[in-house]
Structures are given as structure tokens and as C-alpha cells.
Protein backbone atom coordinates (compact mmCIF):
# COMPACT_ATOMS: atom_id res chain seq x y z
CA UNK A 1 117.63 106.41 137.53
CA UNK A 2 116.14 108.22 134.53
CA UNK A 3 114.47 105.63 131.63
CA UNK A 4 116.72 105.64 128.24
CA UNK A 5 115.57 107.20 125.00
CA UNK A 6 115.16 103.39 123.97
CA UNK A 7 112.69 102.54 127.25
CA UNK A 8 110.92 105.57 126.70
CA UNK A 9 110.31 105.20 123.25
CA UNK A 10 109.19 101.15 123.42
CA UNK A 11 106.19 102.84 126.17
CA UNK A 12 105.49 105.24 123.35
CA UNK A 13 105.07 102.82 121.04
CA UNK A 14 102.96 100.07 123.37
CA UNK A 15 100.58 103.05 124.32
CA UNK A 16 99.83 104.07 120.88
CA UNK A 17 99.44 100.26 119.76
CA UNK A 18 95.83 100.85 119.21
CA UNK A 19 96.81 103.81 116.80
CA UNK A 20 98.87 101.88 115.30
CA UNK A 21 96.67 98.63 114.22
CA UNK A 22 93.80 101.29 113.13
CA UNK A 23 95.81 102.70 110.72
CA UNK A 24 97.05 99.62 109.32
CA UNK A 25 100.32 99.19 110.84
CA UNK A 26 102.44 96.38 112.18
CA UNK A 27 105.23 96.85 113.82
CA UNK A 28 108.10 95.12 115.88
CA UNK A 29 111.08 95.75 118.03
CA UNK A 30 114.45 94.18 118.14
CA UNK A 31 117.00 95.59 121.01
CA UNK A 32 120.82 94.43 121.07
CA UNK A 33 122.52 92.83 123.05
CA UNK A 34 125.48 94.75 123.95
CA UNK A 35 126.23 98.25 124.44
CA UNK A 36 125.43 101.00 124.42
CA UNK A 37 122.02 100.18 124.35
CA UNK A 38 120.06 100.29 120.70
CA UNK A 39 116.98 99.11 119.30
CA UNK A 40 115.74 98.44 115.70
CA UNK A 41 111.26 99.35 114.89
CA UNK A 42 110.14 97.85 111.66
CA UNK A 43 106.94 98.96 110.57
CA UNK A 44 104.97 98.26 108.08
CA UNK A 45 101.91 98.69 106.26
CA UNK A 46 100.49 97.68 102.66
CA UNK A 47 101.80 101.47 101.86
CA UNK A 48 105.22 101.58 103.29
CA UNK A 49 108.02 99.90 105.05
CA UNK A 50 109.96 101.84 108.02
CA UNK A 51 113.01 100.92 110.08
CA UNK A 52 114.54 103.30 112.87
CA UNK A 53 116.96 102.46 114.74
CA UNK A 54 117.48 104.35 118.16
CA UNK A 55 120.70 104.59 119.82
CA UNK A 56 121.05 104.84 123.68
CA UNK A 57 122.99 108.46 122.53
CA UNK A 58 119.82 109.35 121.17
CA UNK A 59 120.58 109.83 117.60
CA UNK A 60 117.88 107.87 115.04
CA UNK A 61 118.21 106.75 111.72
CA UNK A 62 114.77 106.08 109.94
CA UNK A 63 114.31 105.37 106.72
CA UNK A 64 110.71 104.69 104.76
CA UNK A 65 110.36 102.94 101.62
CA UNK A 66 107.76 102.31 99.26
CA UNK A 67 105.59 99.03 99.45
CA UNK A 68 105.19 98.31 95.68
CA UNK A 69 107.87 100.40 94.34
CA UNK A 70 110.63 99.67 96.32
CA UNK A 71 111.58 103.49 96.30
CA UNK A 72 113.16 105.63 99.43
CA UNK A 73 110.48 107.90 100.84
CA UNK A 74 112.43 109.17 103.49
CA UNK A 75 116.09 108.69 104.72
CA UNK A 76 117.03 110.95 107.83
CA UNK A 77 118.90 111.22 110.72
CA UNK A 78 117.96 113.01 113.81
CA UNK A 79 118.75 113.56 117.31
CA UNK A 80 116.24 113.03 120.14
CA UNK A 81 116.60 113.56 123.35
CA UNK A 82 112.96 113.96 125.01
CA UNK A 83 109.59 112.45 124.95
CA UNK A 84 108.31 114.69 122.61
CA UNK A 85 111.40 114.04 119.89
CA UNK A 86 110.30 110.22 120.51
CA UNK A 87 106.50 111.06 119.87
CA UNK A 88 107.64 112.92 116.44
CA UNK A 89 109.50 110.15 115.78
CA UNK A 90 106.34 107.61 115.87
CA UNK A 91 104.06 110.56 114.20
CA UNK A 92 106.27 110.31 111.28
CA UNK A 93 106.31 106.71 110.75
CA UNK A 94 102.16 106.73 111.50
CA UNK A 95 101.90 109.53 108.90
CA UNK A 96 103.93 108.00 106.23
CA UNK A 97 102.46 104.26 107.05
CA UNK A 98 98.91 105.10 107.34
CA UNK A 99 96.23 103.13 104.92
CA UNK A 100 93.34 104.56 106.74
């Protein structure tokens, strides 16, 4: 059986952990219960904030804010249906989170 978009993209994330911390970002996941499967990333750096949440489907919302402002850096929704979608996906967040 094929891994979900939401398995995939939690091994994206752990493998790039390192990338992550050296830029200066935390992050955390939160899954649901239910289904169809979802999963909430919060990210954050002194920067920016970022939540995406990834449907089993597929489709993402993310939306970055601001640290000190408070103001909406980016609000999209995409579709994703590969690894490499799923890699974008955590470029974006590392690009717009990045302190380093």
C-alpha cells in the first residue's frame, strides 16, 4: 500500500530536521483523529509563524504570518500530490522562516 501525502510529508519533515533547527526553526505536528486523514505543521521562528494543514486528498492550506507584526505574509492553497509538491511545500515555510 502506497504511504499518504500526510506520511510522506512527516518523513520529509524528520529528514530535513537538521535544516530546520539551523535555520532557526521549530516546528510540530498534530494529526486527527478521524477521517480522512489530516495533519496540522506549526512552525515557527523569531521571524515568522506558519501553519499548513495537509489533507489526506492532498490539498494544503498554509498560511505565514509575521512574528512582531502580526501581519499575513502568505495565505494559499495548493494541491500536492507527489514528493516533490511536499518538498516545495517545506522549502516555502524554510524560506519564509529562516533567521540564518
Amino acid at each position: 500500500m502506497p504511504k499518504s501525502v500526510v506520511q510522506q510529508f512527516i518523513e520529509i519533515v524528520n529528514a530535513h530536521r537538521a535544516d530546520l533547527t539551523a535555520a532557526g526553526v521549530t516546528s510540530s505536528f498534530s494529526l486527527t483523529d478521524g477521517q480522512p486523514e489530516s495533519l496540522r505543521f506549526d512552525a515557527d521562528s523569531s521571524r515568522a509563524l506558519a501553519q499548513a494543514v495537509l489533507y489526506a486528498s492532498g490539498e494544503v492550506s498554509l498560511v505565514i504570518g509575521d512574528a512582531t507584526t502580526g501581519a499575513v505574509l502568505l495565505d494559499e492553497s495548493r494541491q500536492v500530490t507527489s514528493e516533490i509538491g511536499l518538498s516545495d511545500l517545506l522549502a516555502t515555510v524554510l524560506e519564509r522562516l529562516r533567521t540564518t
